[in-house]
Protein backbone atom coordinates (compact mmCIF):
# COMPACT_ATOMS: atom_id res chain seq x y z
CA UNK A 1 312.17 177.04 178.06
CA UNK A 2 310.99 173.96 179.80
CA UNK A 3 313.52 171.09 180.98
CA UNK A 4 312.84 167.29 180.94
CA UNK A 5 315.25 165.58 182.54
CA UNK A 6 315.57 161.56 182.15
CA UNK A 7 317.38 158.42 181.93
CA UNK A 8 317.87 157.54 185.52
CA UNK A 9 317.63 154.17 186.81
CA UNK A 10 319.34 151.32 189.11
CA UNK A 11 322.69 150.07 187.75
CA UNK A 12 325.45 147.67 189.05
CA UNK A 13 328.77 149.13 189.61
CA UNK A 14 330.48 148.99 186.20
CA UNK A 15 327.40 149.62 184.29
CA UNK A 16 326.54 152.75 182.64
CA UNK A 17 323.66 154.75 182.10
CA UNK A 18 323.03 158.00 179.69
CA UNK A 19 320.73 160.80 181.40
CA UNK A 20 319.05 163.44 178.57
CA UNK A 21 318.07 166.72 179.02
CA UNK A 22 315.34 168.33 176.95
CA UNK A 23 314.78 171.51 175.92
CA UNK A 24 311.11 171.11 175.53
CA UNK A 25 309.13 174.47 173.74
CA UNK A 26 312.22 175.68 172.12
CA UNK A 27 313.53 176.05 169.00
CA UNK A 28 316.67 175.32 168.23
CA UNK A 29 318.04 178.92 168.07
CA UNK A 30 317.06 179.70 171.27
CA UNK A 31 318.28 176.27 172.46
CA UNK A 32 321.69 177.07 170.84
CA UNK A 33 322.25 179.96 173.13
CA UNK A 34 322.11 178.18 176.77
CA UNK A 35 325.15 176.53 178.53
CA UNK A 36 323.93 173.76 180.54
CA UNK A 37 325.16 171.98 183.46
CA UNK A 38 324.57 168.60 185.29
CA UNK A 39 324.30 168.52 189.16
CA UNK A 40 323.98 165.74 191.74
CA UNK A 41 322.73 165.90 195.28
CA UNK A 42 323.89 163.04 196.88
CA UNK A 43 322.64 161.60 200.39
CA UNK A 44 324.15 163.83 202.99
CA UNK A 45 326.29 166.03 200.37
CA UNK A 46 325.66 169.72 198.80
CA UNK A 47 324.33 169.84 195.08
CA UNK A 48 328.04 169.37 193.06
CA UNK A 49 328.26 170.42 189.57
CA UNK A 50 329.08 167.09 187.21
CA UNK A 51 329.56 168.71 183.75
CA UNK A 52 328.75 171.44 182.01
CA UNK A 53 328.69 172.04 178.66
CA UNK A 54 328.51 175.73 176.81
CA UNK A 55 326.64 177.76 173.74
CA UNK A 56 329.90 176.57 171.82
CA UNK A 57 330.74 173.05 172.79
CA UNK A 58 333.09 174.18 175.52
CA UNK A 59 332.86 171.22 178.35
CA UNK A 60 333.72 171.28 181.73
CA UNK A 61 333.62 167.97 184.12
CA UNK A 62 334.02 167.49 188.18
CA UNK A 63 337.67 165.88 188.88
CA UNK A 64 335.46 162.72 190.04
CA UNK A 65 334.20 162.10 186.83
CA UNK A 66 336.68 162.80 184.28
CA UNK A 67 337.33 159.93 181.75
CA UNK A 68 334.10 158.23 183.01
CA UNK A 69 331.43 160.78 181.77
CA UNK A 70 330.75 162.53 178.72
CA UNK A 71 328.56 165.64 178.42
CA UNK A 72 326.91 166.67 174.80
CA UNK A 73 324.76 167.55 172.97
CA UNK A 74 322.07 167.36 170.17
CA UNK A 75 320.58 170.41 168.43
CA UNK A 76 318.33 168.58 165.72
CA UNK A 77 317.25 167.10 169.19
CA UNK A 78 317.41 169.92 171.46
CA UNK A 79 319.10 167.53 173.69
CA UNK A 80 321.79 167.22 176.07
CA UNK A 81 323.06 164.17 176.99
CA UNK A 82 325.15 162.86 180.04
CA UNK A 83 327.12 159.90 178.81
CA UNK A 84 328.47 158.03 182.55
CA UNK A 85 330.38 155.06 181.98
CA UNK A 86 331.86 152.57 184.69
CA UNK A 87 330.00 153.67 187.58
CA UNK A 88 330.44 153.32 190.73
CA UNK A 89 328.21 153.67 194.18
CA UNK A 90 329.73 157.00 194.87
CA UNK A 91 327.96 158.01 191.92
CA UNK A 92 324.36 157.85 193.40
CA UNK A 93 322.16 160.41 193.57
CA UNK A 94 319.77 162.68 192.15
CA UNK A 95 321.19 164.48 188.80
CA UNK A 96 319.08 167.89 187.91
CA UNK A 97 319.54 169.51 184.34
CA UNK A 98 320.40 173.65 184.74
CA UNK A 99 320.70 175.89 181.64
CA UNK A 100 321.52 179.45 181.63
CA UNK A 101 321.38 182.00 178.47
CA UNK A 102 322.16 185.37 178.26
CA UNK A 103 319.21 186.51 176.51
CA UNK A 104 316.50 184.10 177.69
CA UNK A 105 317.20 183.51 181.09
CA UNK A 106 317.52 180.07 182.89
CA UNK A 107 315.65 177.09 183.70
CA UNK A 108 315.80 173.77 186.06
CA UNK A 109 314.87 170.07 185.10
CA UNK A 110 313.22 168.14 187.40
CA UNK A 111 315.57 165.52 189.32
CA UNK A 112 316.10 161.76 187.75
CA UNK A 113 317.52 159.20 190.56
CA UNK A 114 320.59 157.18 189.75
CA UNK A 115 321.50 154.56 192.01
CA UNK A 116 324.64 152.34 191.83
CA UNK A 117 324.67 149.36 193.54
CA UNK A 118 328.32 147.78 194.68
């Protein structure tokens, strides 16, 4: 499986912006069976894990985050979405999609840039 990650962009703090991840050449019963995180490497930071969302819906989010950003997802889309809400400058960075399945294997996105300007 191939990831396309997008939805990046410049935003004032406040703002939001909602990153996708696509599961490009996959159907969706393969897609079904991956847990898939969002990370963000931030200017002078290690990669941190932002949410994560599994096969069955289970989510997981970073303490920073919580109430601010949603993680989900779309199987007629064979999407996953990062919802981030009121964001702040602390926020910037590069966020990479990451999905992992048991019987498939795993796969990286490419990087999309969000900046947040104060």
């Amino acid at each position: 499986v191939q990831l396309q990650a997008s939805g990046g962009g410049l935003v004032q703090a406040g703002g939001s912006l909602r990153l996708s991840c696509k599961f490009s050449r996959s159907i969706t019963s393969v897609f079904n069976t991956y847990d898939t995180t969002w990370y963000r490497q931030s200017a002078g930071k290690e990669r941190e894990l932002v949410a994560s969302i599994t096969s069955d819906g289970t989510t997981n989010y970073a303490d920073s985050v919580k109430g601010r950003f949603t993680i989900y997802k779309d199987n007629s889309r064979k999407t996953v979405y990062l919802q981030m809400n009121s964001l702040k400058p602390e926020d910037t960075g590069v966020y990479s999609c990451y999905a992992k399945s048991e019987l498939y294997g795993e796969s990286w996105g490419q990087g999309t840039l969000v900046t947040v300007s104060s």
